[in-house]
C-alpha atoms as a PDB file:
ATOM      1  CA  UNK A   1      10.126 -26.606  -0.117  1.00  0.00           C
ATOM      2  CA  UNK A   2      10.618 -29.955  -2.006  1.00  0.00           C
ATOM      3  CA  UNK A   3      11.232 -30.165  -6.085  1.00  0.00           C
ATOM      4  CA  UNK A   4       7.867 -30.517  -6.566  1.00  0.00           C
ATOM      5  CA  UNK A   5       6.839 -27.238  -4.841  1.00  0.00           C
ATOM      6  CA  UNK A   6       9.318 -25.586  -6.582  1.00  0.00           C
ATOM      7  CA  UNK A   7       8.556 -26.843  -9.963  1.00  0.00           C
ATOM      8  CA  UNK A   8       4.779 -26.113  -9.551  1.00  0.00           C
ATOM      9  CA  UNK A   9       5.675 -22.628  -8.033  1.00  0.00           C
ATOM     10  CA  UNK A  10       7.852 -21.941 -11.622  1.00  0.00           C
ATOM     11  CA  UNK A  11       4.973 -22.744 -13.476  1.00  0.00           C
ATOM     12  CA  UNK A  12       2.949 -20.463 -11.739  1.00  0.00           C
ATOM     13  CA  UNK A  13       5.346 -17.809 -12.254  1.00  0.00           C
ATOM     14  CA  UNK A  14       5.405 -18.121 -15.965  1.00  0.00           C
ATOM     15  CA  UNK A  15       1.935 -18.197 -16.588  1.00  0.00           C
ATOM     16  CA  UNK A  16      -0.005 -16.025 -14.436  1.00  0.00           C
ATOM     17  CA  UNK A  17       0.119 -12.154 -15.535  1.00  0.00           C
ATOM     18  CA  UNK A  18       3.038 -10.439 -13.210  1.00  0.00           C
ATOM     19  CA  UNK A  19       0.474  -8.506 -11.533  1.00  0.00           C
ATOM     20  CA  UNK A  20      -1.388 -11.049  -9.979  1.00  0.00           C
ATOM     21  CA  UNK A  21       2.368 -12.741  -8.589  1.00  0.00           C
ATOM     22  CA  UNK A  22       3.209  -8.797  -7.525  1.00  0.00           C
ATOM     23  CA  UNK A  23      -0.395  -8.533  -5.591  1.00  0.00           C
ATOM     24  CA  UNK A  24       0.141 -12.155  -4.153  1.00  0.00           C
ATOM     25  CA  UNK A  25       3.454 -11.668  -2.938  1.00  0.00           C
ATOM     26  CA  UNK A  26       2.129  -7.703  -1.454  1.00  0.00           C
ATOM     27  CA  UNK A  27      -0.699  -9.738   0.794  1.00  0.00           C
ATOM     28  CA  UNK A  28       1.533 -12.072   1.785  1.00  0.00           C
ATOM     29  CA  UNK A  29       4.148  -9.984   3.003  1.00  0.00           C
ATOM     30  CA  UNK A  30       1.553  -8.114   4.605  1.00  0.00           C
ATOM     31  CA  UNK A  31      -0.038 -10.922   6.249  1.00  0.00           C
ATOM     32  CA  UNK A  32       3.286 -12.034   7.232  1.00  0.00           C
ATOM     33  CA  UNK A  33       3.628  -8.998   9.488  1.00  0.00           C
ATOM     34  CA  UNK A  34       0.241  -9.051  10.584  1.00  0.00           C
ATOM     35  CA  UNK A  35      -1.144  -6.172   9.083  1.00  0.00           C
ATOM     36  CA  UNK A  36      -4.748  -5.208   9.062  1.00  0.00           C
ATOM     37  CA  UNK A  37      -5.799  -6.318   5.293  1.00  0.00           C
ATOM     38  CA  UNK A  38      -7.597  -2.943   3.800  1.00  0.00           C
ATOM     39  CA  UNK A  39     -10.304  -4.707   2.331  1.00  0.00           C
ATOM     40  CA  UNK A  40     -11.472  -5.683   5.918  1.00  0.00           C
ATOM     41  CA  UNK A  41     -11.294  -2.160   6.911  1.00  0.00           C
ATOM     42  CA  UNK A  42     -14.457   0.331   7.402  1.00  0.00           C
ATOM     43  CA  UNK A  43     -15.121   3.745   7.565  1.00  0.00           C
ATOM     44  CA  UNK A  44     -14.134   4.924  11.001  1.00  0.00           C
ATOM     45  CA  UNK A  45     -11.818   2.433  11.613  1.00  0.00           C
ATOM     46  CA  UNK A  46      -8.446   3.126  13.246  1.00  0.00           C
ATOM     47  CA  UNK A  47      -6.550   0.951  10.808  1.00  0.00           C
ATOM     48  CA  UNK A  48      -2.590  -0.270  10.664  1.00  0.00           C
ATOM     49  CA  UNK A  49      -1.440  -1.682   7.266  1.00  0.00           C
ATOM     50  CA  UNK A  50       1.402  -2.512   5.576  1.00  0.00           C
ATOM     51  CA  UNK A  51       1.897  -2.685   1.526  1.00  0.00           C
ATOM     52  CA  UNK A  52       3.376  -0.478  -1.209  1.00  0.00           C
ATOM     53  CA  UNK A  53       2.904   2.925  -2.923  1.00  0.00           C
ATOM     54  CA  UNK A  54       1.829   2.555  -6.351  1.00  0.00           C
ATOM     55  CA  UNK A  55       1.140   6.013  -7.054  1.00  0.00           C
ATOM     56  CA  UNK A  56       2.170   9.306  -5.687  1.00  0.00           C
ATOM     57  CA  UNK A  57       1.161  12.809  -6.632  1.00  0.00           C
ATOM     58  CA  UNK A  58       2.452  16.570  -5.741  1.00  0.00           C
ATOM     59  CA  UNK A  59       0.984  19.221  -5.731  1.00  0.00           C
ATOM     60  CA  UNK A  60       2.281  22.781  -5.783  1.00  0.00           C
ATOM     61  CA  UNK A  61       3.085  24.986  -2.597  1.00  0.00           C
ATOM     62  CA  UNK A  62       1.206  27.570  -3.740  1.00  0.00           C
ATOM     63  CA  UNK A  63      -2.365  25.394  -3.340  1.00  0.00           C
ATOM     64  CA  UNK A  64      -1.037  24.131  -0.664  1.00  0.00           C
ATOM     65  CA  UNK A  65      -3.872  20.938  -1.401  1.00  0.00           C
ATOM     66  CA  UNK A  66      -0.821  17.788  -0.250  1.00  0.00           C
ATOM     67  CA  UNK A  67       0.767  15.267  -1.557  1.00  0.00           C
ATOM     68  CA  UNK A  68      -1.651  11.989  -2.646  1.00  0.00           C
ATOM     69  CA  UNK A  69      -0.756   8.442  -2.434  1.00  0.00           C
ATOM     70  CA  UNK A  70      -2.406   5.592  -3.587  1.00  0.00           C
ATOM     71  CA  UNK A  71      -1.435   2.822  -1.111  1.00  0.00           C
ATOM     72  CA  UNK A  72      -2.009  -0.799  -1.817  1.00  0.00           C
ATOM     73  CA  UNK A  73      -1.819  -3.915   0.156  1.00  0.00           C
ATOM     74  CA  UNK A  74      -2.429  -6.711  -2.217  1.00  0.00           C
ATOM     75  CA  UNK A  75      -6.324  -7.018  -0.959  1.00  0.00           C
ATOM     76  CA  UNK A  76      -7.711  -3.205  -2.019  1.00  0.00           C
ATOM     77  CA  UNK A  77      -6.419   0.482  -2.178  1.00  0.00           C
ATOM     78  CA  UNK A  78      -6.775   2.985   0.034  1.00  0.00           C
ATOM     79  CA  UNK A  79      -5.318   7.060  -0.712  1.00  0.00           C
ATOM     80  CA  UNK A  80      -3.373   8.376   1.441  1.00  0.00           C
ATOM     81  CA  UNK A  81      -3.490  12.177   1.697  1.00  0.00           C
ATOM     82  CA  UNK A  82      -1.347  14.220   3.280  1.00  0.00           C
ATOM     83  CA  UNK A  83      -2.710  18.024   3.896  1.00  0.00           C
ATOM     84  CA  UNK A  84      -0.495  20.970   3.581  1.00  0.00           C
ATOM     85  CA  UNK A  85       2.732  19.288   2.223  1.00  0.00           C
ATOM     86  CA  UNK A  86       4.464  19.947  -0.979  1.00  0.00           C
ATOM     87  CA  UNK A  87       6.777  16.869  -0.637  1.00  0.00           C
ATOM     88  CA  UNK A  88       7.421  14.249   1.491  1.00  0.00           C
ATOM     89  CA  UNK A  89      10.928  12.407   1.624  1.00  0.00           C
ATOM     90  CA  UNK A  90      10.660   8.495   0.737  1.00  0.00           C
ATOM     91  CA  UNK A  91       7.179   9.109  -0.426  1.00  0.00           C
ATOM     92  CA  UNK A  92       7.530   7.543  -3.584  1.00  0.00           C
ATOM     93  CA  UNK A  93       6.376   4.919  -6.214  1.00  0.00           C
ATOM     94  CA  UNK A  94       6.861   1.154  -5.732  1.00  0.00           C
ATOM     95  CA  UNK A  95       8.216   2.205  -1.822  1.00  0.00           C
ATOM     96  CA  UNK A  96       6.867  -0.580   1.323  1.00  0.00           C
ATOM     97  CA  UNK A  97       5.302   1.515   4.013  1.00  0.00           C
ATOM     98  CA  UNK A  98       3.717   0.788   7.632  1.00  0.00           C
ATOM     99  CA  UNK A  99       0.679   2.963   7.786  1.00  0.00           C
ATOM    100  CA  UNK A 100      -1.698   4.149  10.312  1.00  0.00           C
ATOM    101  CA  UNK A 101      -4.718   5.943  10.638  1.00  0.00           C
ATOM    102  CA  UNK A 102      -8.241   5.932  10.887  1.00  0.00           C
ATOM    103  CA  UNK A 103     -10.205   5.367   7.758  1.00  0.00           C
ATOM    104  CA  UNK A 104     -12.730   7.255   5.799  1.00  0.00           C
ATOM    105  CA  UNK A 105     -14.647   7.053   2.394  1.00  0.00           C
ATOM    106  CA  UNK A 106     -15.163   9.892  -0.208  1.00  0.00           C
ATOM    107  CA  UNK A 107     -17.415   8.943  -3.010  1.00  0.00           C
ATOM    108  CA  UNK A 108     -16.592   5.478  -1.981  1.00  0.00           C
ATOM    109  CA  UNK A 109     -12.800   5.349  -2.157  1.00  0.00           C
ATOM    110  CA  UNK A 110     -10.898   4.698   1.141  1.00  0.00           C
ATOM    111  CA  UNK A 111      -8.995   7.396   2.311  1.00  0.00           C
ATOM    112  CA  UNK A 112      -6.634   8.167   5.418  1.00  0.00           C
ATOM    113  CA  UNK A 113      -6.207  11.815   5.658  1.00  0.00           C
ATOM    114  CA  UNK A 114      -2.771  12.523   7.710  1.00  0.00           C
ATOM    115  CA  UNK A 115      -1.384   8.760   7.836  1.00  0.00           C
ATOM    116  CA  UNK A 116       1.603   7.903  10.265  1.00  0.00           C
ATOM    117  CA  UNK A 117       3.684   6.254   8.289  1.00  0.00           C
ATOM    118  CA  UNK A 118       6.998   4.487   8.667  1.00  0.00           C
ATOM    119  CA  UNK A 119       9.263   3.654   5.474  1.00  0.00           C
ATOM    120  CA  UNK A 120      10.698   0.044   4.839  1.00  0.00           C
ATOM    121  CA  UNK A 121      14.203  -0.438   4.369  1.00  0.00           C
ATOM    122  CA  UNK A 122      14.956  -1.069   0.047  1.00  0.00           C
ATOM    123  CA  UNK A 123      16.232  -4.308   1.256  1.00  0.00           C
ATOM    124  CA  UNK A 124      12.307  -4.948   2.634  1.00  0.00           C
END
């Protein structure tokens, strides 16, 4: 990247809102790795993507109703729900995870029920 990149890229930095920069640099990434972007995907489809956890809720064993993720990949958010578990181990806020699954809607919000998943490295 020459000065002038650089330069125009610090600029950017300090003027756009840092969650615009933090959903950039998620697509990216995901594009990177050639990910499946989430906004392309449809109800029904058998979907891979890659991005980050932003949110991730419990629930107690004795509903027994999952644990709830809201996964994003810099393009749109889809929740990830997983039945019948009180607690997963790396599920957590601001983690990078591979998922997979196939895609459905409920009152219009993307949802996977069940994902594979594969946790990122910290390092990622």
């Amino acid at each position: 990247m020459g000065t002038s990149g650089l330069v125009k890229r610090l600029g950017r930095m300090l003027t756009e809102d840092l969650e615009v920069l933090d959903t950039d640099r998620i697509e990216r990434e995901s594009r990177a790795e050639g990910a499946q972007r989430a906004a392309d995907c449809l109800r029904g489809d058998e979907a891979t993507m890659i991005g980050e956890l932003r949110t991730v809720q419990t629930c107690s064993r004795s509903t027994k109703t999952g644990v709830e993720a809201e996964f994003f990949d810099g393009s749109d958010t889809v929740l990830l729900k997983w039945l019948g578990r009180s607690r997963i181990p790396g599920i957590e806020p601001g983690r990078k995870i591979t998922v997979r699954g196939r895609v459905a809607t409920v009152d219009g919000m993307k949802v996977i029920y069940n994902p594979y998943y594969e946790l990122h490295s910290r390092q990622d």
